[in-house]
PDB file of N, CA and C in Angstrom:
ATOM      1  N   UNK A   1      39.351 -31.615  43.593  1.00  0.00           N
ATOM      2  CA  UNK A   1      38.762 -30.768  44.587  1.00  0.00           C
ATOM      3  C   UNK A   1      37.359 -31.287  44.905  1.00  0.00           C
ATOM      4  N   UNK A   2      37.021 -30.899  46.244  1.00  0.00           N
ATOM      5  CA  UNK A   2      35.565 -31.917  46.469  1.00  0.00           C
ATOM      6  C   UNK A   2      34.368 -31.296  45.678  1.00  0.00           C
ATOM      7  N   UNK A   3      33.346 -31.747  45.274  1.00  0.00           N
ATOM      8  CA  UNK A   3      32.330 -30.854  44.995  1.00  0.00           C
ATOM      9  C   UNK A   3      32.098 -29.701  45.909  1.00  0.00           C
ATOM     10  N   UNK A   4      31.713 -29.690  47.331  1.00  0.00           N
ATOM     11  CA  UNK A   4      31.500 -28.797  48.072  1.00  0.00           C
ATOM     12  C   UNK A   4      32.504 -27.494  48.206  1.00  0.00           C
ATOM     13  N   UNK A   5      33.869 -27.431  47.568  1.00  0.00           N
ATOM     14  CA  UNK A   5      34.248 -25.877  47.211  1.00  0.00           C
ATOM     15  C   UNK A   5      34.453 -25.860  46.266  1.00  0.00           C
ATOM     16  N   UNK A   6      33.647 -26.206  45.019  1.00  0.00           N
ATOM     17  CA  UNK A   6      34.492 -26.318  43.772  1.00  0.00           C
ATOM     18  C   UNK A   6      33.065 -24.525  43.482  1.00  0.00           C
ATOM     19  N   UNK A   7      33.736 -23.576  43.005  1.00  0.00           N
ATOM     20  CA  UNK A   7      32.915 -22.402  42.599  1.00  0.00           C
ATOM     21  C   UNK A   7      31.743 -22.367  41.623  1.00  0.00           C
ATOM     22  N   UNK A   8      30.705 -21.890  41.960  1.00  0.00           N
ATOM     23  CA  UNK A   8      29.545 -22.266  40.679  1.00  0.00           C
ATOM     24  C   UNK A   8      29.787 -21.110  39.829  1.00  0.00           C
ATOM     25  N   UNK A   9      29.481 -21.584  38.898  1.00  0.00           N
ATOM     26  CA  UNK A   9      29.639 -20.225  37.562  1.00  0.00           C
ATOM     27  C   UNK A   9      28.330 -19.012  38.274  1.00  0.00           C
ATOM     28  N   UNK A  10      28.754 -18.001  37.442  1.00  0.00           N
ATOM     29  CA  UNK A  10      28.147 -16.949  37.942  1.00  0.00           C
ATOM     30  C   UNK A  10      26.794 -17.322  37.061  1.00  0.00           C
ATOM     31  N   UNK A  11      25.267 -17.018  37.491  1.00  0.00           N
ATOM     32  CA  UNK A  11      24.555 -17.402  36.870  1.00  0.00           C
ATOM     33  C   UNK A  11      24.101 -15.984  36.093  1.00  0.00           C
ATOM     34  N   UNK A  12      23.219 -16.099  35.137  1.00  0.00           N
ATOM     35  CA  UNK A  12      23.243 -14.679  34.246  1.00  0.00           C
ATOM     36  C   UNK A  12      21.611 -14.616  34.630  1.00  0.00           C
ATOM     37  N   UNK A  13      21.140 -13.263  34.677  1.00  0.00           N
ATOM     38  CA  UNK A  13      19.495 -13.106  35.127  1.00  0.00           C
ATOM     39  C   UNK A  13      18.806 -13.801  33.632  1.00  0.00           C
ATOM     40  N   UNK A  14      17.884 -14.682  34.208  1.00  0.00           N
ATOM     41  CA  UNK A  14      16.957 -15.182  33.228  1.00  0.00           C
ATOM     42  C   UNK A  14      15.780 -14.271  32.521  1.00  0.00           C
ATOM     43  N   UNK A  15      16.064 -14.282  31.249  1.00  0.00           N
ATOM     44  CA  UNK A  15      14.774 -13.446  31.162  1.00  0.00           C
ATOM     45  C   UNK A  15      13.673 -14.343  30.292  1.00  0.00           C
ATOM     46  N   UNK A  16      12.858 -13.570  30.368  1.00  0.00           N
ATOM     47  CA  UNK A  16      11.299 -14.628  30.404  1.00  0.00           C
ATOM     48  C   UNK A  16      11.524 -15.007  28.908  1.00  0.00           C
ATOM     49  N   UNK A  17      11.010 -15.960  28.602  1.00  0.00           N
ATOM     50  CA  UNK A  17      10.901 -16.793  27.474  1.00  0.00           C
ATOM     51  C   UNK A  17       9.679 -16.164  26.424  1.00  0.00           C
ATOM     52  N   UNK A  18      10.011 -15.700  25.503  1.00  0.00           N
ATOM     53  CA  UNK A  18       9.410 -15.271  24.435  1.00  0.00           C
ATOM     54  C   UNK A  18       8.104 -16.801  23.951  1.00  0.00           C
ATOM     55  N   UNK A  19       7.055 -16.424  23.653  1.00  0.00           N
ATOM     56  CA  UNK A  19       5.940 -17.498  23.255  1.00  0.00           C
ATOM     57  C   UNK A  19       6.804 -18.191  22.325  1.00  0.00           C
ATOM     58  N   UNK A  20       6.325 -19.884  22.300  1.00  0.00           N
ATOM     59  CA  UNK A  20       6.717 -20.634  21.618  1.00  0.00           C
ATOM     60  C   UNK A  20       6.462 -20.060  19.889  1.00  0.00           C
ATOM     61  N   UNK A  21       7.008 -20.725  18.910  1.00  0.00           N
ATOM     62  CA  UNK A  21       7.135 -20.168  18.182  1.00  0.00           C
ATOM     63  C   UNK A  21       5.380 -20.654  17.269  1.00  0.00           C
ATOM     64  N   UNK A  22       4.881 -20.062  16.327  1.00  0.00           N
ATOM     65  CA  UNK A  22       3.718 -20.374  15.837  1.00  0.00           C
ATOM     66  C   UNK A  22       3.441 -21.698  15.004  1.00  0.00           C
ATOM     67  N   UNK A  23       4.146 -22.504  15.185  1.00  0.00           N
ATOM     68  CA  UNK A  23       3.994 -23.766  14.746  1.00  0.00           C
ATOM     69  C   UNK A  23       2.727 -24.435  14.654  1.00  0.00           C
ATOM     70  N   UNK A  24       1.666 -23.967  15.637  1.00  0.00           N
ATOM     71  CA  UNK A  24       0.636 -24.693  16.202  1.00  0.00           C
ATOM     72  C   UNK A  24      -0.044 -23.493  15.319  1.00  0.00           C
ATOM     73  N   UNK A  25       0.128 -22.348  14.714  1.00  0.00           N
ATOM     74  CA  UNK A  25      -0.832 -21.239  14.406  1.00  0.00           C
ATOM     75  C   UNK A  25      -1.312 -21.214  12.991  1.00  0.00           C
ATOM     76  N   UNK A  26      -0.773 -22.484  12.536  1.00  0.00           N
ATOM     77  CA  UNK A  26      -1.787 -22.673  10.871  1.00  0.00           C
ATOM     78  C   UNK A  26      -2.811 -23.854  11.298  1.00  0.00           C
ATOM     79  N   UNK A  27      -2.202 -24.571  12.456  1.00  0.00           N
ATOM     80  CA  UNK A  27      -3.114 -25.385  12.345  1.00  0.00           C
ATOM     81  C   UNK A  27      -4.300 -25.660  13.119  1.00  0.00           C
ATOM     82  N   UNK A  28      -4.319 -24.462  13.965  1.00  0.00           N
ATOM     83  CA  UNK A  28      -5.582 -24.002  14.619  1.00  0.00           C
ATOM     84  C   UNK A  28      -6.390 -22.948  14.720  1.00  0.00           C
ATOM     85  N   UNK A  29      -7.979 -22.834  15.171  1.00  0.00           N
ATOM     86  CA  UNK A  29      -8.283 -21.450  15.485  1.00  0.00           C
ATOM     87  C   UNK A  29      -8.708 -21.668  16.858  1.00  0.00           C
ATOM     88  N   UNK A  30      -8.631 -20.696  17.643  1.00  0.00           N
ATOM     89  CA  UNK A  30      -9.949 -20.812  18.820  1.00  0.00           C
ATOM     90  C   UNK A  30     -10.614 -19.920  18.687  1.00  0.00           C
ATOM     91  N   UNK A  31     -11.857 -20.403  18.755  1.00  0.00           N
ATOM     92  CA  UNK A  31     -12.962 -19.214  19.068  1.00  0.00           C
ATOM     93  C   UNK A  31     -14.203 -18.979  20.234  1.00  0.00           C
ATOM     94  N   UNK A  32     -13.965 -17.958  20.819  1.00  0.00           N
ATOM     95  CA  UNK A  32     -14.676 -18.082  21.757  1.00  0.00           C
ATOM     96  C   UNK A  32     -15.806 -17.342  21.621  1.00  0.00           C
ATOM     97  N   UNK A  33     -16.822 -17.765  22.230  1.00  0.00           N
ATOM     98  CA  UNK A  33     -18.530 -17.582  22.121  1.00  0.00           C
ATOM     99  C   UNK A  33     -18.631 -17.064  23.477  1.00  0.00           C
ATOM    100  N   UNK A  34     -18.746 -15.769  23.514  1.00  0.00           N
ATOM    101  CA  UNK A  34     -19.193 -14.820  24.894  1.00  0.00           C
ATOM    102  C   UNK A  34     -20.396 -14.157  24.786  1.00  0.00           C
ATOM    103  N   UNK A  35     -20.775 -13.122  25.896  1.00  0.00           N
ATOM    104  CA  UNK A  35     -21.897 -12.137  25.771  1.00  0.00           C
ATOM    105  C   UNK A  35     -20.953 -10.768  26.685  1.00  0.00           C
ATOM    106  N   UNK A  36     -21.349  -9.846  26.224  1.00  0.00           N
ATOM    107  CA  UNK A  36     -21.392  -8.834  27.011  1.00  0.00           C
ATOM    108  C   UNK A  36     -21.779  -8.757  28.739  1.00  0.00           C
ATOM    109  N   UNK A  37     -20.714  -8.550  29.411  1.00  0.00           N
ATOM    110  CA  UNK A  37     -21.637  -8.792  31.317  1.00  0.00           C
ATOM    111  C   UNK A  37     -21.534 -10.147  31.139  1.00  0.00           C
ATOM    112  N   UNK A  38     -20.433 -10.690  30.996  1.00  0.00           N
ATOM    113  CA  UNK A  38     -20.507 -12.406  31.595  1.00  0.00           C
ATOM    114  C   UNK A  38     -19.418 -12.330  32.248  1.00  0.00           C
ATOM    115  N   UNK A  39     -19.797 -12.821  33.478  1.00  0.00           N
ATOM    116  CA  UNK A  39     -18.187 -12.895  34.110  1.00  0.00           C
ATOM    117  C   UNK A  39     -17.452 -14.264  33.867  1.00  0.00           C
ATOM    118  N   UNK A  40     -18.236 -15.221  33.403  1.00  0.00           N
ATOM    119  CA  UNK A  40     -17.805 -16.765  33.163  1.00  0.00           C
ATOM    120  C   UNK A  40     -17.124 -16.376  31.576  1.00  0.00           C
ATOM    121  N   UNK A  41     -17.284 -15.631  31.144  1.00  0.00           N
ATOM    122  CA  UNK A  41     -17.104 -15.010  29.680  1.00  0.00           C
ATOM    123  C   UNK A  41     -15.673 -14.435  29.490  1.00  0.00           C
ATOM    124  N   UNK A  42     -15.667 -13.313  30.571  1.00  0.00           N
ATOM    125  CA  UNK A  42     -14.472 -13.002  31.158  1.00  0.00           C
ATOM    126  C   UNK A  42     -13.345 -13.649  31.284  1.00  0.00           C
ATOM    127  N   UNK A  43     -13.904 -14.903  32.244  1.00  0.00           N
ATOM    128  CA  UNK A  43     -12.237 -15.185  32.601  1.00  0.00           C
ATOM    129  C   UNK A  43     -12.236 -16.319  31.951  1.00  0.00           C
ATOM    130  N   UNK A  44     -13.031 -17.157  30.893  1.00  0.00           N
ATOM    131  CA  UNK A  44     -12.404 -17.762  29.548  1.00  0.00           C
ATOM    132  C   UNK A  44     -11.890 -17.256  29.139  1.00  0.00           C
ATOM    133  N   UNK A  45     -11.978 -15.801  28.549  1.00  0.00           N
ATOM    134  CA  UNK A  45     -10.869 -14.943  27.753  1.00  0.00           C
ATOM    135  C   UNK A  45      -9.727 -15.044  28.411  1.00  0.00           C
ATOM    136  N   UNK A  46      -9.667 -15.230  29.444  1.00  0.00           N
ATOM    137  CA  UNK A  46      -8.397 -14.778  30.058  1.00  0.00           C
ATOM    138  C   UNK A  46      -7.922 -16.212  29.937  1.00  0.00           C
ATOM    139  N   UNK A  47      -8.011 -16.875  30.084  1.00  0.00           N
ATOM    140  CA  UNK A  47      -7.413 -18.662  29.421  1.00  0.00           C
ATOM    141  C   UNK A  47      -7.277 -18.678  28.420  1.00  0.00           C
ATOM    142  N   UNK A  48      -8.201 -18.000  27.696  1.00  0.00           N
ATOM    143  CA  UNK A  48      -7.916 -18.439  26.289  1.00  0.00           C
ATOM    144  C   UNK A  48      -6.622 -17.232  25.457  1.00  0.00           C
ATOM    145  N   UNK A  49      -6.689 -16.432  26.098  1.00  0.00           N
ATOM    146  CA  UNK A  49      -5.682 -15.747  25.718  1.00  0.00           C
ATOM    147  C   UNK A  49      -4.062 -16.056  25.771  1.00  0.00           C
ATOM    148  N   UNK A  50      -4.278 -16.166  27.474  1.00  0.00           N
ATOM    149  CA  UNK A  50      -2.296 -16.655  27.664  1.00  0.00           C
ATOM    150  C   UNK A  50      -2.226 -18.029  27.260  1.00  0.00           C
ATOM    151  N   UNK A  51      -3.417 -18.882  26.756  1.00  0.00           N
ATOM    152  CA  UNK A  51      -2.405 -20.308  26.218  1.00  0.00           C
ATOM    153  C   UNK A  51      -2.384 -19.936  24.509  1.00  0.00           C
ATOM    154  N   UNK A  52      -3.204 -19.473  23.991  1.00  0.00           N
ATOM    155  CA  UNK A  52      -3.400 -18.921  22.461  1.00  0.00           C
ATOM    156  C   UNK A  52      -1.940 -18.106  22.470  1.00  0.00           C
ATOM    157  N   UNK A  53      -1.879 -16.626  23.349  1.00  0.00           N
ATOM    158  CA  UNK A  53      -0.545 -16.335  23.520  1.00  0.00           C
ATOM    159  C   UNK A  53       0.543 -16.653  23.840  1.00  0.00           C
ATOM    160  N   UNK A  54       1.021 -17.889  24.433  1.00  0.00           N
ATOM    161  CA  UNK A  54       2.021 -18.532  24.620  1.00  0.00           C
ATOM    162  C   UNK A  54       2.413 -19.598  23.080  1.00  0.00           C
ATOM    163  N   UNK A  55       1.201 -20.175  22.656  1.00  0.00           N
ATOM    164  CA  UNK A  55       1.414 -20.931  21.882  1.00  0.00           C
ATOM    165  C   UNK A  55       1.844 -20.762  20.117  1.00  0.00           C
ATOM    166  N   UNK A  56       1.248 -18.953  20.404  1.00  0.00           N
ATOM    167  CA  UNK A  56       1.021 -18.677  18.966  1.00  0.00           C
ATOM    168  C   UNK A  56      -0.322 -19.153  17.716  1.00  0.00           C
ATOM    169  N   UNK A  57      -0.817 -19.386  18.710  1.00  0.00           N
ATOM    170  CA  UNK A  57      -2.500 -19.907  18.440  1.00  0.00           C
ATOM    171  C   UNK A  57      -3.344 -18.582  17.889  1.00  0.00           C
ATOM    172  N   UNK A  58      -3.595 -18.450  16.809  1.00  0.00           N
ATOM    173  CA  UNK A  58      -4.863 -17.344  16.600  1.00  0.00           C
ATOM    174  C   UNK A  58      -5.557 -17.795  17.211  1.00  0.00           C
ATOM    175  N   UNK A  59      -6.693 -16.496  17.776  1.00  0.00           N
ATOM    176  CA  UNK A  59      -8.214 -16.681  18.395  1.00  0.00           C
ATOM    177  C   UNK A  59      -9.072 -16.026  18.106  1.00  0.00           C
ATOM    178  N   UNK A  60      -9.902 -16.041  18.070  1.00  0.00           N
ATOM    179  CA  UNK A  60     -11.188 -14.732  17.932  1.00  0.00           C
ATOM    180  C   UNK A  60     -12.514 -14.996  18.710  1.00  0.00           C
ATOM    181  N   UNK A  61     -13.200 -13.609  19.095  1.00  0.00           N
ATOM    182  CA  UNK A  61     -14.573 -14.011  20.237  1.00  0.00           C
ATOM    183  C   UNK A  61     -15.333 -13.394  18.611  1.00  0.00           C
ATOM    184  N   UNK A  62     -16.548 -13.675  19.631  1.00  0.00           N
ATOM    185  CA  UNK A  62     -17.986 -13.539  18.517  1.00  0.00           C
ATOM    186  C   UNK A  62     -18.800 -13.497  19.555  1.00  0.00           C
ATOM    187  N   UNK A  63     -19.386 -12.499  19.617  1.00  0.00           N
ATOM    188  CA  UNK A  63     -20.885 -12.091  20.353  1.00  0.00           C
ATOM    189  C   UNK A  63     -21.722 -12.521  20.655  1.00  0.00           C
ATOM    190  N   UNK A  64     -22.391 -13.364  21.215  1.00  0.00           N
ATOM    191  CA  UNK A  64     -23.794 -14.542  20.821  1.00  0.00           C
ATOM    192  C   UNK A  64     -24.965 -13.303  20.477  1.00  0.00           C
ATOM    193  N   UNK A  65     -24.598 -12.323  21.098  1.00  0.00           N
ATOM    194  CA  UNK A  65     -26.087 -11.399  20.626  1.00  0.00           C
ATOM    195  C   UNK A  65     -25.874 -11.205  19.609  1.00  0.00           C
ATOM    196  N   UNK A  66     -25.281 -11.200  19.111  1.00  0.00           N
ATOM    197  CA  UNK A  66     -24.749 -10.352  17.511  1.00  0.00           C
ATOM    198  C   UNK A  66     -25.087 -11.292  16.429  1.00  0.00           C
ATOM    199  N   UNK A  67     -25.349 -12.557  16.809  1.00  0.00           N
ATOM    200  CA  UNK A  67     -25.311 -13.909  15.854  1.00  0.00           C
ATOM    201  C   UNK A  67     -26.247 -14.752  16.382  1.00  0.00           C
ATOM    202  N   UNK A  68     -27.928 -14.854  15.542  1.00  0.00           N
ATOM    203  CA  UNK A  68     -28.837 -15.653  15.630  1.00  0.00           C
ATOM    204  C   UNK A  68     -28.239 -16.750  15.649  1.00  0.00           C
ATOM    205  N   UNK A  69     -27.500 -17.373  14.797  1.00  0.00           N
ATOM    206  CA  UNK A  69     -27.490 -19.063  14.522  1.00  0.00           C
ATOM    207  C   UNK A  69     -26.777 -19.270  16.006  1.00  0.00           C
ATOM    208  N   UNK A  70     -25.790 -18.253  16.623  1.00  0.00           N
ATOM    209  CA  UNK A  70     -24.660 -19.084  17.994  1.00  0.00           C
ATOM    210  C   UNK A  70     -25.731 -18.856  19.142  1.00  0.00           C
ATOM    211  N   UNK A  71     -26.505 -18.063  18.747  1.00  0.00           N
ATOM    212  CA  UNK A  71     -27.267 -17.466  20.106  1.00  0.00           C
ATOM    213  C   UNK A  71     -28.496 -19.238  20.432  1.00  0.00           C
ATOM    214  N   UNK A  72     -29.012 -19.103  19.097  1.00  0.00           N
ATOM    215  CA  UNK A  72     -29.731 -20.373  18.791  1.00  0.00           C
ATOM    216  C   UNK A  72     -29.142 -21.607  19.580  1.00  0.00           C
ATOM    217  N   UNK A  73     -27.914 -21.362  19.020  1.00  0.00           N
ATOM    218  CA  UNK A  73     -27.287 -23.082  19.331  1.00  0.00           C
ATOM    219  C   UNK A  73     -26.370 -23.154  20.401  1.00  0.00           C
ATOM    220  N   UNK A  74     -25.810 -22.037  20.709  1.00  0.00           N
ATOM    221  CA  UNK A  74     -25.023 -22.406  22.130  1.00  0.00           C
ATOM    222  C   UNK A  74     -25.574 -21.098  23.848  1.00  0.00           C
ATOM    223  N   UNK A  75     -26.869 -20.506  23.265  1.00  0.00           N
ATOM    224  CA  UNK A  75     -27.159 -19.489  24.350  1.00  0.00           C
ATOM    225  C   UNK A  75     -27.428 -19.782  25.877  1.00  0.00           C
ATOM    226  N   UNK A  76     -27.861 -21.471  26.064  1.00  0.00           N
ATOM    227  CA  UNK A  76     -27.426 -22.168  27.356  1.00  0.00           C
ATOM    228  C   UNK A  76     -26.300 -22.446  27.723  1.00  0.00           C
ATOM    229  N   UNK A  77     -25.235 -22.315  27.114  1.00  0.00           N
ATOM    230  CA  UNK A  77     -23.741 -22.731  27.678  1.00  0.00           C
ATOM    231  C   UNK A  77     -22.480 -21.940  27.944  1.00  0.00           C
ATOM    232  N   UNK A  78     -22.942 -20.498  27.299  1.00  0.00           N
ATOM    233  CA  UNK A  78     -21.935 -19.612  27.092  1.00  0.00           C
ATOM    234  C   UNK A  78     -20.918 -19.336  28.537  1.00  0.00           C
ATOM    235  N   UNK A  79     -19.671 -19.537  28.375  1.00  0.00           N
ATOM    236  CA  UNK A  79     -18.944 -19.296  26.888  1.00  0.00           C
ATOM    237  C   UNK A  79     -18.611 -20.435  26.552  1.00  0.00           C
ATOM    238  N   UNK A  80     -18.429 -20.429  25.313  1.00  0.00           N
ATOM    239  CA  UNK A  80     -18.066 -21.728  24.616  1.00  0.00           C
ATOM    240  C   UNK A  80     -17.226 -21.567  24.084  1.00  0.00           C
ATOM    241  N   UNK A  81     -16.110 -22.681  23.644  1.00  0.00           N
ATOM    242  CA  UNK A  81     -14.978 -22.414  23.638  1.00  0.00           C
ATOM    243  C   UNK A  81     -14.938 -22.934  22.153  1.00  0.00           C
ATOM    244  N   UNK A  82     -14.837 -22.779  21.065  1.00  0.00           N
ATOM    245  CA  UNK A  82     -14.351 -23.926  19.997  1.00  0.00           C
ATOM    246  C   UNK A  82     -13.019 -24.293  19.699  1.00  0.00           C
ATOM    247  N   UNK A  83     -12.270 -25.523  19.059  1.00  0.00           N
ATOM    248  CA  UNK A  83     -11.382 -25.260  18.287  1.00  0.00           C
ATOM    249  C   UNK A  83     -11.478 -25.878  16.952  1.00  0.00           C
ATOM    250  N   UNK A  84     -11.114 -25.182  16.049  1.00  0.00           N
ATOM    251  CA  UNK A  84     -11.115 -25.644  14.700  1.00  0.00           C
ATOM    252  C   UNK A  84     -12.794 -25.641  14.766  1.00  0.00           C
ATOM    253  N   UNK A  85     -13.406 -24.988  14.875  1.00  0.00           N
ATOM    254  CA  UNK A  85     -15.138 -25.104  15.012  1.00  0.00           C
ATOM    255  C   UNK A  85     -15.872 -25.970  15.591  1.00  0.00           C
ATOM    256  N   UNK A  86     -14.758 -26.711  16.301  1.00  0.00           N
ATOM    257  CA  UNK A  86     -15.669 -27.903  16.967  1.00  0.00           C
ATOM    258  C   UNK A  86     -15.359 -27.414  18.206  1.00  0.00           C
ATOM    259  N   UNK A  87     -17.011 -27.563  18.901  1.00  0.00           N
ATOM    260  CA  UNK A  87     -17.016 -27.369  20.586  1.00  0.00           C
ATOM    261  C   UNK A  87     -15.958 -28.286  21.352  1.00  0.00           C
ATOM    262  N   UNK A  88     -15.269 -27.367  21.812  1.00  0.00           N
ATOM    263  CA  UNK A  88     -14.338 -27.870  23.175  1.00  0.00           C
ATOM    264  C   UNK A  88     -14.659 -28.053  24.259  1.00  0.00           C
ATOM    265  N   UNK A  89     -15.386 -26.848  24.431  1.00  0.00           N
ATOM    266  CA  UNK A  89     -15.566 -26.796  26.160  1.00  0.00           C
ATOM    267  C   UNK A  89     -16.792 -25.531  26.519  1.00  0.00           C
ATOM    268  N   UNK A  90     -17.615 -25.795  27.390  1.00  0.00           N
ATOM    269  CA  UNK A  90     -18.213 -24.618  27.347  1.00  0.00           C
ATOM    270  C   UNK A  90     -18.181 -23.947  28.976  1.00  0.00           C
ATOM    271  N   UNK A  91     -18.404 -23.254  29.723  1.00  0.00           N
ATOM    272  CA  UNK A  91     -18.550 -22.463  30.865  1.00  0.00           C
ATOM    273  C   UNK A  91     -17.464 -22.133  31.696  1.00  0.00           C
ATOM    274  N   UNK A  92     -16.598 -23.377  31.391  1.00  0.00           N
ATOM    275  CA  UNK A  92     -15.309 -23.294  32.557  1.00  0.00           C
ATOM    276  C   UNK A  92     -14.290 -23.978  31.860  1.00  0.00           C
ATOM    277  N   UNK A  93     -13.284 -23.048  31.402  1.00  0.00           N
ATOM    278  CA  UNK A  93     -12.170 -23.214  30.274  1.00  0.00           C
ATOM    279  C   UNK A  93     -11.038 -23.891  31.251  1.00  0.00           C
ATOM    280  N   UNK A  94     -10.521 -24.735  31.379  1.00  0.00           N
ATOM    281  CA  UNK A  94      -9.277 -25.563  31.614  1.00  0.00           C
ATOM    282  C   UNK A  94      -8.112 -25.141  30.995  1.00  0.00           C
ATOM    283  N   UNK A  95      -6.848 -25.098  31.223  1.00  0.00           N
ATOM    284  CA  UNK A  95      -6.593 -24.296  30.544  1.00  0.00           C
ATOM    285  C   UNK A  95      -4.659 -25.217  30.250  1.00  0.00           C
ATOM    286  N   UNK A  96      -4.845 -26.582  31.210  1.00  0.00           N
ATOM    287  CA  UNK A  96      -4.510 -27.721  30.731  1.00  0.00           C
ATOM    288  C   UNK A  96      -4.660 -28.268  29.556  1.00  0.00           C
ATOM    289  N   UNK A  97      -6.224 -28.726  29.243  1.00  0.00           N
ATOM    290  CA  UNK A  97      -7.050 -28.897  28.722  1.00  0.00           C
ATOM    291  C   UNK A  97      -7.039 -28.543  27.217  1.00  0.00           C
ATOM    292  N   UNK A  98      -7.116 -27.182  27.216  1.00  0.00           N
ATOM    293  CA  UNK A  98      -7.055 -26.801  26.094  1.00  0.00           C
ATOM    294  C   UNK A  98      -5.468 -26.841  25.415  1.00  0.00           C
ATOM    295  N   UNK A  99      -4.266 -26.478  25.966  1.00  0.00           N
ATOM    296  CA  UNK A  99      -3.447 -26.591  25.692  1.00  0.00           C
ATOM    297  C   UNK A  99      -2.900 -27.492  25.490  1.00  0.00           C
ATOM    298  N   UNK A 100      -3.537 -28.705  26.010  1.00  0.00           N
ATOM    299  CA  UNK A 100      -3.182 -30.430  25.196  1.00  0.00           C
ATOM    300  C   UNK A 100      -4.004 -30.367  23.708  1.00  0.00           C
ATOM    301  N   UNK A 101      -4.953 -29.653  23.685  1.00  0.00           N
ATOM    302  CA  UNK A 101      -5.979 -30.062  22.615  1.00  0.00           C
ATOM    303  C   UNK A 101      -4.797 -29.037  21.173  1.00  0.00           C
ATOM    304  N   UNK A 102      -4.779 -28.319  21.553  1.00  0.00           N
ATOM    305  CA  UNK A 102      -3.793 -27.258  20.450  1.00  0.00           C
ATOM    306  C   UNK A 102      -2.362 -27.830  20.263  1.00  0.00           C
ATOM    307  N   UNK A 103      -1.927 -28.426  21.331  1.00  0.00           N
ATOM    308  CA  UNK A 103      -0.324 -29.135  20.752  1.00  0.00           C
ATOM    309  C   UNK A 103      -0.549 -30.882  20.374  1.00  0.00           C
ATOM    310  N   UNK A 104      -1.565 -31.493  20.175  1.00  0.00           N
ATOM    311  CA  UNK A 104      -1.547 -32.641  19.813  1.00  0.00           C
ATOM    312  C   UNK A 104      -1.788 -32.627  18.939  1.00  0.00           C
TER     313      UNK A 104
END
């Protein structure tokens, strides 16, 4: 029979794909370095969340007001992104970027 009437299987509704599994979640942290009233602060979180959440990546923020030594050392760049404690990225989260840095 030709391809063109041969019947396609009935397709079944896709449902969304549950986050990869935590494979990547012993062997990373992210942490992000915000302030209160940052809107650049903001929507790092929001990157850093759905690739941390997709990946199974723990994360955690930290305050720069709350913490002399981050306020000291990163209060021109915020937000800053770390992984594994080393600066990643600071003001404008990629979110490519980061998600190559957590699966390699």
């Amino acid at each position: 029979m030709s391809p063109l009437f041969r019947r396609k299987p009935a397709q079944t509704p896709q449902t969304p794909q549950a986050p990869q599994s935590s494979q990547y979640s012993e062997n990373h942290l992210v942490t992000l370095i915000r302030k209160p009233g940052c809107h650049l602060c903001d929507d790092a979180q929001l990157v850093v969340e759905k690739v941390c959440g997709d990946l199974g990546v723990p994360w955690e923020g930290k305050d720069i007001t709350q913490d002399p030594r981050l306020h000291d050392e990163y209060w021109e760049q915020i937000p800053v992104v770390l992984v594994d404690g080393r600066q990643h990225t600071f003001w404008r989260v990629n979110e490519e970027r980061l998600r190559k840095a957590l699966t390699e």
